[in-house]
Structures are given as structure tokens and as C-alpha cells.
Protein backbone atom coordinates (compact mmCIF):
# COMPACT_ATOMS: atom_id res chain seq x y z
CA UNK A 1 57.81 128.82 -122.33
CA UNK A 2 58.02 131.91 -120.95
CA UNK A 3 59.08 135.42 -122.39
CA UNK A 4 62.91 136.13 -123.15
CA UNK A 5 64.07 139.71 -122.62
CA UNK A 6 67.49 141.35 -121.96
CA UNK A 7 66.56 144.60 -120.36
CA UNK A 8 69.76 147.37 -120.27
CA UNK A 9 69.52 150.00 -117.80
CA UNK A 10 72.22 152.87 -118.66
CA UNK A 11 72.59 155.57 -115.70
CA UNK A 12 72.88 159.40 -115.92
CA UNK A 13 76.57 158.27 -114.26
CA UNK A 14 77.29 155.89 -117.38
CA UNK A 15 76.45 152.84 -115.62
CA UNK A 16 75.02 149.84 -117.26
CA UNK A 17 72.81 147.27 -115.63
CA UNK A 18 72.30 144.04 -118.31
CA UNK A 19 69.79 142.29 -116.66
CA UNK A 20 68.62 138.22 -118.27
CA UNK A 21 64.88 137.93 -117.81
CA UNK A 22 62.91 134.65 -118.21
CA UNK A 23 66.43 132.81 -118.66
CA UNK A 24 67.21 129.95 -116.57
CA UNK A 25 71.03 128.33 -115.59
CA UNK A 26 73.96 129.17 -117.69
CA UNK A 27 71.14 130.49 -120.48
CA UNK A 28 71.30 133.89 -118.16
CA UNK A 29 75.19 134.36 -118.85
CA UNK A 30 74.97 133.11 -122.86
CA UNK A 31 72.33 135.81 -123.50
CA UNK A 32 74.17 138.39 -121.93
CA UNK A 33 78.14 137.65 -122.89
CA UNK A 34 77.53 139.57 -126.20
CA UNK A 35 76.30 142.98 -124.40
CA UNK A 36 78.76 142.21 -121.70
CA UNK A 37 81.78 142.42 -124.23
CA UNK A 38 80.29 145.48 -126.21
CA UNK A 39 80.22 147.08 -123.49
CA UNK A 40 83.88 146.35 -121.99
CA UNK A 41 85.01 146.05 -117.94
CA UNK A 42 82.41 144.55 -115.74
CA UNK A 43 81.98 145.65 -112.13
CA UNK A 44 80.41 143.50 -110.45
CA UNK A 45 77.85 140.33 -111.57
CA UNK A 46 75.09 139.35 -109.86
CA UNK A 47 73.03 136.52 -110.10
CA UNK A 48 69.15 135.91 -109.54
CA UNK A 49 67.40 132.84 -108.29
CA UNK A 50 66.96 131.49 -111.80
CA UNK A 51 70.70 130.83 -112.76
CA UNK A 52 71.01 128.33 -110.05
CA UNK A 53 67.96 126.59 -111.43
CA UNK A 54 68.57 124.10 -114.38
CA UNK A 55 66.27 124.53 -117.42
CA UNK A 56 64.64 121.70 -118.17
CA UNK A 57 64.60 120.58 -122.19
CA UNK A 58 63.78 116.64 -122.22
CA UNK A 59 61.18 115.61 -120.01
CA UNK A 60 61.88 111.36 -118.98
CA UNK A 61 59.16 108.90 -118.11
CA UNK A 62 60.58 105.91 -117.11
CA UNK A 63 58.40 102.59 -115.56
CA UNK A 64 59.95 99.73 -114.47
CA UNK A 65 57.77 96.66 -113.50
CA UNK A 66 58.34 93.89 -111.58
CA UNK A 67 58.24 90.01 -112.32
């Protein structure tokens, strides 16, 4: 698995940039909500490649043979 961070950017003009690295799908949003509400009104949201990517947990192997 890779590295989790949640890297905050703050601006000289008081913006904040909350940014969800090594998060994948709704993870992204769960990691950041708690920042997000700290930290009042949002702007705008963007989101990266990953969130539209599912994460994975339970890996499947299914065989089916034949009679």
C-alpha cells in the first residue's frame, strides 16, 4: 500500500489548498472532510484521477469448471 498524506497549502492571501495524496475513491473526500470543516466555506473542489478509481480491498478468485 502506498503512502497516505494530506498535504495543506495556506497562501500569503489566506488561501488553503487540502490536497488527499495516495487516497483512492471516496477515501480522498473522508480524509479530507475533517480539515474541510475546520477550516469553514469551500471554494471550489477539485478532483484528481484517483477519486474516480475504486480502491480495491478483497481480491476474488473464482474457477468454474465444466462437466
Amino acid at each position: 500500500m502506498s503512502e497516505r498524506i494530506i498535504q495543506i497549502d495556506i497562501k500569503r492571501d489566506g488561501t488553503v489548498n487540502i490536497e488527499a495524496i495516495g487516497f483512492k475513491g471516496e477515501e480522498c473526500e473522508q480524509a479530507t472532510l475533517p480539515f474541510e470543516e475546520k477550516l469553514g466555506k469551500i471554494a471550489t473542489k477539485n478532483y484528481k484521477q484517483e477519486y474516480y478509481e475504486q480502491n480495491v480491498k478483497h481480491k476474488s478468485h473464482l474457477t468454474i469448471r465444466g462437466e
